[in-house]
PDB file of N, CA and C in Angstrom:
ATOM      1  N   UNK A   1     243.643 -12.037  81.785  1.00  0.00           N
ATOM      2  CA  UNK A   1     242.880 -11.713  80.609  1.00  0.00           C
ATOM      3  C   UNK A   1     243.739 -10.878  79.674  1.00  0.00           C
ATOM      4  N   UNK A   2     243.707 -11.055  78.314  1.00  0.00           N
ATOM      5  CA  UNK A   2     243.996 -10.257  77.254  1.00  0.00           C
ATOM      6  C   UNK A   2     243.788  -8.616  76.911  1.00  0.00           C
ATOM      7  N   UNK A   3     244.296  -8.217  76.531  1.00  0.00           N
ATOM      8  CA  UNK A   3     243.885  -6.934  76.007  1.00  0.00           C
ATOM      9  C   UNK A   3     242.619  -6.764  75.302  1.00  0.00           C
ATOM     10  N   UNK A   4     242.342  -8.158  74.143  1.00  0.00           N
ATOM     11  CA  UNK A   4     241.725  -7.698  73.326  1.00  0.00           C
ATOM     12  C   UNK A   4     240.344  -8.559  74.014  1.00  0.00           C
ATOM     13  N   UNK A   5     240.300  -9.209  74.848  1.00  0.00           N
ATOM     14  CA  UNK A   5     239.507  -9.598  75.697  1.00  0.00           C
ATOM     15  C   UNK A   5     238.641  -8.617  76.788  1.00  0.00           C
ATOM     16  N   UNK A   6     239.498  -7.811  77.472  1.00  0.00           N
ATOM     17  CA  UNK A   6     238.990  -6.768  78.315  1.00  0.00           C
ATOM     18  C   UNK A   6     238.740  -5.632  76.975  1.00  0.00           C
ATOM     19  N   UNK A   7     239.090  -5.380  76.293  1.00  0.00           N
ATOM     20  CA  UNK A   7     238.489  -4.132  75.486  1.00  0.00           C
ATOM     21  C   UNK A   7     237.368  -4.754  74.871  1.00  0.00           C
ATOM     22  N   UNK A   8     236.896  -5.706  74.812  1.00  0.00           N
ATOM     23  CA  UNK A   8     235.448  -6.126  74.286  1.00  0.00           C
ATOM     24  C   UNK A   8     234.684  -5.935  75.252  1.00  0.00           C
ATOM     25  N   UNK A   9     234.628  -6.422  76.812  1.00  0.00           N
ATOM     26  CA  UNK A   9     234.194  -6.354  77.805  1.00  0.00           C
ATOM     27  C   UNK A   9     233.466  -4.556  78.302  1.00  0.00           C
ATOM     28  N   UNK A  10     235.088  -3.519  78.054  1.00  0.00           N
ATOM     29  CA  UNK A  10     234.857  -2.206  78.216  1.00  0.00           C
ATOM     30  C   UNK A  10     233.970  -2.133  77.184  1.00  0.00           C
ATOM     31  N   UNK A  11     234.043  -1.793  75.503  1.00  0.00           N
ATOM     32  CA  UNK A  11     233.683  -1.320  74.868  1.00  0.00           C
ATOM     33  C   UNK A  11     231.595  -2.118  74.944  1.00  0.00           C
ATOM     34  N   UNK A  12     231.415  -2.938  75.189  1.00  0.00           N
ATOM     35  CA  UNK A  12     229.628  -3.303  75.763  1.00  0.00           C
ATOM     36  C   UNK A  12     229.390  -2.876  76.895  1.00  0.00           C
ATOM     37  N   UNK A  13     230.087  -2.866  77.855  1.00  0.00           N
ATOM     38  CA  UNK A  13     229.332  -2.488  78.817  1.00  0.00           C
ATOM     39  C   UNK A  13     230.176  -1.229  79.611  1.00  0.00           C
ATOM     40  N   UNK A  14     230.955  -0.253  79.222  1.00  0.00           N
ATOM     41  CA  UNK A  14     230.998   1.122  79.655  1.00  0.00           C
ATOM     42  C   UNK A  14     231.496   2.056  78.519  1.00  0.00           C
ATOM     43  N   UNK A  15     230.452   1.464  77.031  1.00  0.00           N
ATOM     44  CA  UNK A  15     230.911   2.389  75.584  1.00  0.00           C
ATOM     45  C   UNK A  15     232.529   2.759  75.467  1.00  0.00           C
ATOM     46  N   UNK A  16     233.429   1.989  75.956  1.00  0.00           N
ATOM     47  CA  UNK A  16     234.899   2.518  75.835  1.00  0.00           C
ATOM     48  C   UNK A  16     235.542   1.182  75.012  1.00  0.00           C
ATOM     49  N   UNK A  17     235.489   1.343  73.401  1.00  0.00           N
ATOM     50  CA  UNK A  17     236.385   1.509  72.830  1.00  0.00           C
ATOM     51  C   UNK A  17     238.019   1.037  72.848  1.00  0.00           C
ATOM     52  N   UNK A  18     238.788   0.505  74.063  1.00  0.00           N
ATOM     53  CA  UNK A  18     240.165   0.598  74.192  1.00  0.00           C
ATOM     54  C   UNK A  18     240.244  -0.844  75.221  1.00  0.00           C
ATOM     55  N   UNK A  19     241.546  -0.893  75.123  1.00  0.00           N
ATOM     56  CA  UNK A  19     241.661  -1.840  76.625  1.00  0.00           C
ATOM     57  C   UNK A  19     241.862  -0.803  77.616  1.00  0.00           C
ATOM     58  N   UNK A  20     241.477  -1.765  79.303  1.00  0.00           N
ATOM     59  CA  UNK A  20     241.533  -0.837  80.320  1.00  0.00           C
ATOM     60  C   UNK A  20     242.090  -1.794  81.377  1.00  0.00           C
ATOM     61  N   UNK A  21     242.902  -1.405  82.132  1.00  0.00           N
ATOM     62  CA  UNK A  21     243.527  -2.271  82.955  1.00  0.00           C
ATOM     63  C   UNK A  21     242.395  -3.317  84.053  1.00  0.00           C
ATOM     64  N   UNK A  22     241.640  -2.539  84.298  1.00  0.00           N
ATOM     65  CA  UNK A  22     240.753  -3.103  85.342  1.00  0.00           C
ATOM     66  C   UNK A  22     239.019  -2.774  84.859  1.00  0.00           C
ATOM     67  N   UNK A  23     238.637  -4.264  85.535  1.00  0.00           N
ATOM     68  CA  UNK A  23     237.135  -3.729  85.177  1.00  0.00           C
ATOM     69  C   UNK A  23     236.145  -4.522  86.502  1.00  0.00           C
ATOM     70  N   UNK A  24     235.649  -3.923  86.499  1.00  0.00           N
ATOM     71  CA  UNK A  24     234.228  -4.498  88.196  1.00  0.00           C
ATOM     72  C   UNK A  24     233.065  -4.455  87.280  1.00  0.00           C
ATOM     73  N   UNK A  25     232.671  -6.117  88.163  1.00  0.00           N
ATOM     74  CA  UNK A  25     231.198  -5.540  88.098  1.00  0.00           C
ATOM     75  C   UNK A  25     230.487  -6.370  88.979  1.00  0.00           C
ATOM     76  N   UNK A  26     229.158  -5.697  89.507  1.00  0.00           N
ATOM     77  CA  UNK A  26     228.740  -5.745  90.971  1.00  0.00           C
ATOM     78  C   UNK A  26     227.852  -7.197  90.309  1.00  0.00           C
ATOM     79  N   UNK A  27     227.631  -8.340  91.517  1.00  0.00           N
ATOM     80  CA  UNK A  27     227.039  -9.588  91.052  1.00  0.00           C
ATOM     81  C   UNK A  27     225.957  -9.091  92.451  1.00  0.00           C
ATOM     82  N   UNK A  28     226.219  -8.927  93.441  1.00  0.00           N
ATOM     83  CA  UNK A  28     224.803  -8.676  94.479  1.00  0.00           C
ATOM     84  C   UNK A  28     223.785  -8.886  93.888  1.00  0.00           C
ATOM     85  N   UNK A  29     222.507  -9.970  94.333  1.00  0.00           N
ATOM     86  CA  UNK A  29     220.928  -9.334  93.833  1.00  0.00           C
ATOM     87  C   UNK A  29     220.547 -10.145  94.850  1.00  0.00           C
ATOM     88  N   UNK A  30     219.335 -10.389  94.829  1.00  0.00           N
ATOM     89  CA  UNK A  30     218.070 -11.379  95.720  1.00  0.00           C
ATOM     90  C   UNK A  30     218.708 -12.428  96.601  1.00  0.00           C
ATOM     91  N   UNK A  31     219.381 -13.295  95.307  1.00  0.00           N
ATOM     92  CA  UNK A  31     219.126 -14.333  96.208  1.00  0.00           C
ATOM     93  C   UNK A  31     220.627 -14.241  96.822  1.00  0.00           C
ATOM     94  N   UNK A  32     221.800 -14.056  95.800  1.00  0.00           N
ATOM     95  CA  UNK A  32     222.999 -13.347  96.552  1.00  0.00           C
ATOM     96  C   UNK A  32     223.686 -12.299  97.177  1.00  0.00           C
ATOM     97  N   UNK A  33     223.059 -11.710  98.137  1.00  0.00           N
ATOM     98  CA  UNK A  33     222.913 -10.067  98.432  1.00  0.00           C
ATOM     99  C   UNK A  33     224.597 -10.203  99.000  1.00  0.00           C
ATOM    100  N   UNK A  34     225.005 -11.134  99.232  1.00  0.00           N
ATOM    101  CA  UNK A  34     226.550 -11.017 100.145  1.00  0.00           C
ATOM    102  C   UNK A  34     227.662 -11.227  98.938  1.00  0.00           C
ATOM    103  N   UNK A  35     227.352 -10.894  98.016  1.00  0.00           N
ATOM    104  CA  UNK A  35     228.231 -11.684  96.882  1.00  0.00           C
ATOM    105  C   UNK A  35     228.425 -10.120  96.339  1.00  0.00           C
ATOM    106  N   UNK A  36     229.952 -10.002  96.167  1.00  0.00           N
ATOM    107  CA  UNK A  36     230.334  -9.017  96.010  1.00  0.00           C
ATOM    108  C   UNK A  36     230.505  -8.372  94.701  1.00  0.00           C
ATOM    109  N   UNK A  37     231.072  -8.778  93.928  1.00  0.00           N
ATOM    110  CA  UNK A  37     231.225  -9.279  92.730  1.00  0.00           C
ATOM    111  C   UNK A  37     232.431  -9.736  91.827  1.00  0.00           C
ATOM    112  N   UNK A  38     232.456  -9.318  90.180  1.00  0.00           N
ATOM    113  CA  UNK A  38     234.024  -9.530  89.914  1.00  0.00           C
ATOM    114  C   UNK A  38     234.691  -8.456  89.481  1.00  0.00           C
ATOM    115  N   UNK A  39     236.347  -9.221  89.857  1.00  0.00           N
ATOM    116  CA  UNK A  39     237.314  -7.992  88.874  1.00  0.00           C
ATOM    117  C   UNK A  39     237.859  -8.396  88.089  1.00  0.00           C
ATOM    118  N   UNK A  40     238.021  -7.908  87.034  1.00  0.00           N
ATOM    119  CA  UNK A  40     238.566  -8.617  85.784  1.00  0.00           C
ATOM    120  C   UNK A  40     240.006  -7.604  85.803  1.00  0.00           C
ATOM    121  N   UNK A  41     241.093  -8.202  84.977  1.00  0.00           N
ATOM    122  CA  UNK A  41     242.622  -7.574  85.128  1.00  0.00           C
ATOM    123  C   UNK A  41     243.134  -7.800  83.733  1.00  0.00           C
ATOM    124  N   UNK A  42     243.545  -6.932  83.328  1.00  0.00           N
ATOM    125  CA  UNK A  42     243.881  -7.179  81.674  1.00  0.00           C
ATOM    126  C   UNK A  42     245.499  -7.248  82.258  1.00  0.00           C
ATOM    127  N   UNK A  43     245.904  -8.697  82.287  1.00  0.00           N
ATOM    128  CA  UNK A  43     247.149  -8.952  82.615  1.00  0.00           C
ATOM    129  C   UNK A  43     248.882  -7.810  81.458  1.00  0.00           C
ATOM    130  N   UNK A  44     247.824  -7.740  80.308  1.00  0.00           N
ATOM    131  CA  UNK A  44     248.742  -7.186  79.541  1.00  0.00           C
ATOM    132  C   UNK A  44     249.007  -5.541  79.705  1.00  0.00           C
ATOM    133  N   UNK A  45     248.041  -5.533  80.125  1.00  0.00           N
ATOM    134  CA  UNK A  45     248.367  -3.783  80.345  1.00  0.00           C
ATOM    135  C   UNK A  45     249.412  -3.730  81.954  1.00  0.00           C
ATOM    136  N   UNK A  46     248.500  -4.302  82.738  1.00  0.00           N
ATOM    137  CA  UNK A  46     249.190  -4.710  83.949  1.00  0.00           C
ATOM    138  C   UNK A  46     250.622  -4.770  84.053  1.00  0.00           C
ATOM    139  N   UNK A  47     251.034  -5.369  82.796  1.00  0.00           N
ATOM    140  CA  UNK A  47     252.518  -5.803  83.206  1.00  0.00           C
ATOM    141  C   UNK A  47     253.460  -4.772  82.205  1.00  0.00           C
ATOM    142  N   UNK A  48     252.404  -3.632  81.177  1.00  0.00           N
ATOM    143  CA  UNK A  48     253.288  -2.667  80.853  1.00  0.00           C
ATOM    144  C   UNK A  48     253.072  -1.524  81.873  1.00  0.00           C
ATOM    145  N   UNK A  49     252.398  -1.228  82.816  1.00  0.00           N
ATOM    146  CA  UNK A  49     252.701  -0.106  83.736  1.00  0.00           C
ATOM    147  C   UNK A  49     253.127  -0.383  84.574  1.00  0.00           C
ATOM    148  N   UNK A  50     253.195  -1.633  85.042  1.00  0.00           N
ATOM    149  CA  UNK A  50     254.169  -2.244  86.022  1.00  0.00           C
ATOM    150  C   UNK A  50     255.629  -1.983  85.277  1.00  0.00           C
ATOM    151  N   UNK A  51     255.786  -1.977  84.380  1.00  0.00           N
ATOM    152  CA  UNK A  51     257.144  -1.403  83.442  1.00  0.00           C
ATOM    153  C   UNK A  51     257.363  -0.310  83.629  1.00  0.00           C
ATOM    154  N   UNK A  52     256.337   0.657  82.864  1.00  0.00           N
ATOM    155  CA  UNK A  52     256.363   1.852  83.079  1.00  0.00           C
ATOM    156  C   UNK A  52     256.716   2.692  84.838  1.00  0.00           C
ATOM    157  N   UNK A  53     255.692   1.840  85.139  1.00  0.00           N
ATOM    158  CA  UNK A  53     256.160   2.472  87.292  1.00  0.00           C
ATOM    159  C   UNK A  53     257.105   1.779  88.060  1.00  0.00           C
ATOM    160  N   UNK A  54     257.986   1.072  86.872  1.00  0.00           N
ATOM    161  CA  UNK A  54     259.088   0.456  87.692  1.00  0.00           C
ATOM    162  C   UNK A  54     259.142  -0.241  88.686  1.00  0.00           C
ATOM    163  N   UNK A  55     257.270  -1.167  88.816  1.00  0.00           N
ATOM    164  CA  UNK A  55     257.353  -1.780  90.197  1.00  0.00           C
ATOM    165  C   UNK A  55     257.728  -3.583  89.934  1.00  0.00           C
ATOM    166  N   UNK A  56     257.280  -4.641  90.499  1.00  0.00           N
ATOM    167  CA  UNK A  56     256.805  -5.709  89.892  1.00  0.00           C
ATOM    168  C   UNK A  56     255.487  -5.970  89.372  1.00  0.00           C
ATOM    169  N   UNK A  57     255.268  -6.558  88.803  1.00  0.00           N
ATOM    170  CA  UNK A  57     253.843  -7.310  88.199  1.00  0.00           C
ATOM    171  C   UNK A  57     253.298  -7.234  89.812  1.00  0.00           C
ATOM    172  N   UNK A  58     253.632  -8.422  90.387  1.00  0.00           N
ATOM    173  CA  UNK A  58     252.428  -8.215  91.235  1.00  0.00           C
ATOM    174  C   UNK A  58     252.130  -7.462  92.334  1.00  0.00           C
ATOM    175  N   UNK A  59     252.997  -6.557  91.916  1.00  0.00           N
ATOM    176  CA  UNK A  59     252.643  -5.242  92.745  1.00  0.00           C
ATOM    177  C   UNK A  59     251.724  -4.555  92.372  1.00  0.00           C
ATOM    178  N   UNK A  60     251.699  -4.503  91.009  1.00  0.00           N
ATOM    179  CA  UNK A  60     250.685  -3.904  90.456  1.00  0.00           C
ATOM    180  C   UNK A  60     249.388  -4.176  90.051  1.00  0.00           C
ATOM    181  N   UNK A  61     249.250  -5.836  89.950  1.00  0.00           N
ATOM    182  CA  UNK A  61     248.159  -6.533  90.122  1.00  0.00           C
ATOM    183  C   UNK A  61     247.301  -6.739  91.562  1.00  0.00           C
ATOM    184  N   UNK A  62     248.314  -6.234  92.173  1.00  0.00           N
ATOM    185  CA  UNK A  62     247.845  -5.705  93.804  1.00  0.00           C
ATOM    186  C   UNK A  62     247.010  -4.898  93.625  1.00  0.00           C
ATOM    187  N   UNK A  63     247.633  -2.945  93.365  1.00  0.00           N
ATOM    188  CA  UNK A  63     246.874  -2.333  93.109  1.00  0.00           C
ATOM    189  C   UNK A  63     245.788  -2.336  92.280  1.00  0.00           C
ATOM    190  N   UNK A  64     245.494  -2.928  91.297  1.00  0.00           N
ATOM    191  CA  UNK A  64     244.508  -3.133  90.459  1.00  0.00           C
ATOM    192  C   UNK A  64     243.583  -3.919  91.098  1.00  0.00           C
ATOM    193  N   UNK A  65     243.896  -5.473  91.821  1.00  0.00           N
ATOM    194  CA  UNK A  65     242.579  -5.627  92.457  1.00  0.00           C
ATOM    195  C   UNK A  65     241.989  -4.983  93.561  1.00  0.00           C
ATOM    196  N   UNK A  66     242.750  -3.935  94.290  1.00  0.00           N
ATOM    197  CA  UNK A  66     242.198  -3.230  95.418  1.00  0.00           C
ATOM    198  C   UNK A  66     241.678  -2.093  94.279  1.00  0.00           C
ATOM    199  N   UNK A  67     241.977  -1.467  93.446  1.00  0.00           N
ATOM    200  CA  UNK A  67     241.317  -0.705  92.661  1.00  0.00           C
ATOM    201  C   UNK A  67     239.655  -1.638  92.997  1.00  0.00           C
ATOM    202  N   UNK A  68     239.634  -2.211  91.586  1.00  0.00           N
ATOM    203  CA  UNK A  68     239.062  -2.837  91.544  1.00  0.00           C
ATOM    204  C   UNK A  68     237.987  -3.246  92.863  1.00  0.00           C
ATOM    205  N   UNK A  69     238.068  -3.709  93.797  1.00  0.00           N
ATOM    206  CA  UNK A  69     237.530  -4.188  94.898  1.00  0.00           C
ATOM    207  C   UNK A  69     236.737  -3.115  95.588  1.00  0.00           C
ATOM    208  N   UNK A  70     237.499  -1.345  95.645  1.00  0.00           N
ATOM    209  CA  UNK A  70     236.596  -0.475  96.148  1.00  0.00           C
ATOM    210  C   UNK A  70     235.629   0.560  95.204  1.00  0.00           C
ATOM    211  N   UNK A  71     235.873  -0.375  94.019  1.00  0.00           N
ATOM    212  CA  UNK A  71     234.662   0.348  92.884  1.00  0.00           C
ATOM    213  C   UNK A  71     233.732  -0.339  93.371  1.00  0.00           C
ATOM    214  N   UNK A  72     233.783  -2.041  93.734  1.00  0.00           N
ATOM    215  CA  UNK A  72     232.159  -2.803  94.164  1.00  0.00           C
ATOM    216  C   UNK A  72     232.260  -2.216  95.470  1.00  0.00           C
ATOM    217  N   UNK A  73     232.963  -1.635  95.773  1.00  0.00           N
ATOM    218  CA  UNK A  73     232.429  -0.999  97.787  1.00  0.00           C
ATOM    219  C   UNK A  73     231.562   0.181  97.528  1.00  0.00           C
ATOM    220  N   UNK A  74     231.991   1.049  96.129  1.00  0.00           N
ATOM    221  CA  UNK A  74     230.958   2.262  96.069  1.00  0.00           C
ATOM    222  C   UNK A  74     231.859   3.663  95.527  1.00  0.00           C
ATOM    223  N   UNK A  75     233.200   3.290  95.586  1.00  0.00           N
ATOM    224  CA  UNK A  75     234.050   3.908  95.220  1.00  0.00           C
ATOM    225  C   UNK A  75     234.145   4.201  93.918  1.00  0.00           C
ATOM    226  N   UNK A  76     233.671   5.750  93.571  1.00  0.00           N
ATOM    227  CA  UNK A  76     234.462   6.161  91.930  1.00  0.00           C
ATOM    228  C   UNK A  76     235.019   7.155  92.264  1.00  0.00           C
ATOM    229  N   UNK A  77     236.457   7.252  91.194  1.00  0.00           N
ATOM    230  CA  UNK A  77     237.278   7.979  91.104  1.00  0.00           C
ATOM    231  C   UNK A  77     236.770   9.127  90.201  1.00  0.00           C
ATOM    232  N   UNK A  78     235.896   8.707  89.076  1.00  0.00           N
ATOM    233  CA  UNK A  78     235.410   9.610  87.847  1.00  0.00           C
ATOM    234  C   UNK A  78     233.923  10.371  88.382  1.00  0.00           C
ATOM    235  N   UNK A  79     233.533  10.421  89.252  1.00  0.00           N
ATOM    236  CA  UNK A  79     232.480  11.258  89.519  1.00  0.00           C
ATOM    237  C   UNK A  79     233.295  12.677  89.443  1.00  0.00           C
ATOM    238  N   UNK A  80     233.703  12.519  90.421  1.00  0.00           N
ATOM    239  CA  UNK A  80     234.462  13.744  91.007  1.00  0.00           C
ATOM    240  C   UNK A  80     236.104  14.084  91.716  1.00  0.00           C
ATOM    241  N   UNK A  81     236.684  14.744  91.213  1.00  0.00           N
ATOM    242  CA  UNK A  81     238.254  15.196  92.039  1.00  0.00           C
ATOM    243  C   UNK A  81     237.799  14.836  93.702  1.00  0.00           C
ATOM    244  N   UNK A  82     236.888  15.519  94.049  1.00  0.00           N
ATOM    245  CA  UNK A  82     236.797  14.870  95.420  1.00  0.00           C
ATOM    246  C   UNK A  82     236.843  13.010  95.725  1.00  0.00           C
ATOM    247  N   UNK A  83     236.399  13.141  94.365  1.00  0.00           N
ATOM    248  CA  UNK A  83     235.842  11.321  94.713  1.00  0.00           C
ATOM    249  C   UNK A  83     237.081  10.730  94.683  1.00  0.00           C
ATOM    250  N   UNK A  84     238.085  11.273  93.409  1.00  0.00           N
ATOM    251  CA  UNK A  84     238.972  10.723  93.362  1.00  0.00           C
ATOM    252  C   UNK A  84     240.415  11.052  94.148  1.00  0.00           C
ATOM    253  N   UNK A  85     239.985  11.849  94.748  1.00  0.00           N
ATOM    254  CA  UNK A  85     241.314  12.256  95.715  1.00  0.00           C
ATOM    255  C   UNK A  85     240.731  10.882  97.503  1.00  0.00           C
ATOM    256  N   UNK A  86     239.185  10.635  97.382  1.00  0.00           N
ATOM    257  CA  UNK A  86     238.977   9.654  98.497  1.00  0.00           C
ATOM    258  C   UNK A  86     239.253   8.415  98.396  1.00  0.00           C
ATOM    259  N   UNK A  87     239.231   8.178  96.887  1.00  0.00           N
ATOM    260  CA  UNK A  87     239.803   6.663  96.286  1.00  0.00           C
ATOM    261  C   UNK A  87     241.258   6.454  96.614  1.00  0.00           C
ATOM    262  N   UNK A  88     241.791   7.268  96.192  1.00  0.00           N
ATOM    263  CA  UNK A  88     243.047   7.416  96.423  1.00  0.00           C
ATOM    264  C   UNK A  88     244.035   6.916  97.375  1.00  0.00           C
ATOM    265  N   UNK A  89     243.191   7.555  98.371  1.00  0.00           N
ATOM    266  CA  UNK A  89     243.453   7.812  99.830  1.00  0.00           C
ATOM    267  C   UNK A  89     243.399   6.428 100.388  1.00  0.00           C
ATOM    268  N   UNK A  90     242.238   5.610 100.042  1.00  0.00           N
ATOM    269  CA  UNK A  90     241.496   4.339 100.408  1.00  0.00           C
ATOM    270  C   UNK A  90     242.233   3.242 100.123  1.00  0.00           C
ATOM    271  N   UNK A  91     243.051   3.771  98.800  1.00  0.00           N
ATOM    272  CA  UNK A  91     244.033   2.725  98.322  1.00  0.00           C
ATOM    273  C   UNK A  91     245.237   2.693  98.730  1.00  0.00           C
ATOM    274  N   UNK A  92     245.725   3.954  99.152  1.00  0.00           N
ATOM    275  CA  UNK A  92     247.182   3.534  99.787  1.00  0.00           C
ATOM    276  C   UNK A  92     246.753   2.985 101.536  1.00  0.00           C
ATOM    277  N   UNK A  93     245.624   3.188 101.879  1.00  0.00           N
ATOM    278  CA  UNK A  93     245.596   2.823 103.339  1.00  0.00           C
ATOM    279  C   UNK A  93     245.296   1.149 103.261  1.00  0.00           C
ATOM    280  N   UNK A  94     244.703   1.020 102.048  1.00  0.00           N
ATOM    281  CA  UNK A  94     244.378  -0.798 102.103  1.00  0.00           C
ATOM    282  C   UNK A  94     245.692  -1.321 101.663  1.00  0.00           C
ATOM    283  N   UNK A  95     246.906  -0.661 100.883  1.00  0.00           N
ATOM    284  CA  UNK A  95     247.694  -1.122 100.557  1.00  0.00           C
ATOM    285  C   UNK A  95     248.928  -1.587 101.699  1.00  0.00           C
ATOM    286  N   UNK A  96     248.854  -0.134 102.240  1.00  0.00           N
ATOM    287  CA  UNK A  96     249.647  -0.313 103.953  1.00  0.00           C
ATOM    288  C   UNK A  96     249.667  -1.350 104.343  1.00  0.00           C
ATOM    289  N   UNK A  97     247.973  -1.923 104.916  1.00  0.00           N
ATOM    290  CA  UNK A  97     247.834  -2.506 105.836  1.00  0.00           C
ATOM    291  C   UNK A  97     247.975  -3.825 105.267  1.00  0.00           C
ATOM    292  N   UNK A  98     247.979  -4.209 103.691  1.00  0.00           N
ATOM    293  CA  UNK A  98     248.591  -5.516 103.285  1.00  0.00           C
ATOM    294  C   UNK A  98     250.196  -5.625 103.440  1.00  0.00           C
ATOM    295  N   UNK A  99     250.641  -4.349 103.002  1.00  0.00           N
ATOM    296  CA  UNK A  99     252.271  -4.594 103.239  1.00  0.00           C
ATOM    297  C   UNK A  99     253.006  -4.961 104.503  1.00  0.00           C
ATOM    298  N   UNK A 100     251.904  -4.535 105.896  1.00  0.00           N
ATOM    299  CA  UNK A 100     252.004  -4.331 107.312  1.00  0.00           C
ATOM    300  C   UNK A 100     252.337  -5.954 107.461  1.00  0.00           C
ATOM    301  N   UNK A 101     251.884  -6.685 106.307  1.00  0.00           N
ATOM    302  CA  UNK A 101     251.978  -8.062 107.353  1.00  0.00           C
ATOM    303  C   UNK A 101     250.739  -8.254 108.751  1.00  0.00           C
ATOM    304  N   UNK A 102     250.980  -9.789 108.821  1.00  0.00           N
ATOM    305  CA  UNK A 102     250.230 -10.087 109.774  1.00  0.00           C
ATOM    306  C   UNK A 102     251.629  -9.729 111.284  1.00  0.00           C
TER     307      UNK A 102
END
């Protein structure tokens, strides 16, 4: 997705104005209670902090969908420093265990 694609997306449905690298949103209801939902990835931002952090693209599109993935688990970083020091935490341990290989 685009920049100017995900900043339409942010700016209706979390009043923000800007592009944002990542965005969730929970699909669960009635009749799909196992359905997790989606993540959307603003490929363009993606691939300038992947610049900026000197990693590859899809290293960083890594982190963004595990971002992403433990906001629909229940995970926010913006409640609280606590919250976000547990996000944190959650993400380098899911990241490990992808790098671990099978």
């Amino acid at each position: 997705m685009k920049d100017a694609t995900i900043q339409a997306l942010n700016r209706r449905y979390r009043g923000e104005d800007k592009p944002t690298d990542v965005l969730s949103f929970p699909l669960a209801d009635a009749l799909q209670p196992f359905l997790l939902g989606e993540v959307i990835i603003s490929i363009e931002t993606a691939a300038r902090q992947a610049e900026q952090r000197g990693r590859p693209l899809r290293e960083e599109l890594q982190v963004l969908l595990i971002h992403g993935i433990l906001h629909l688990l229940g995970y926010d970083h913006e409640v609280s420093r606590r919250d976000a020091i547990r996000m944190q935490r959650k993400e380098r341990e899911v990241r490990a265990v992808l790098l671990s290989g099978p």
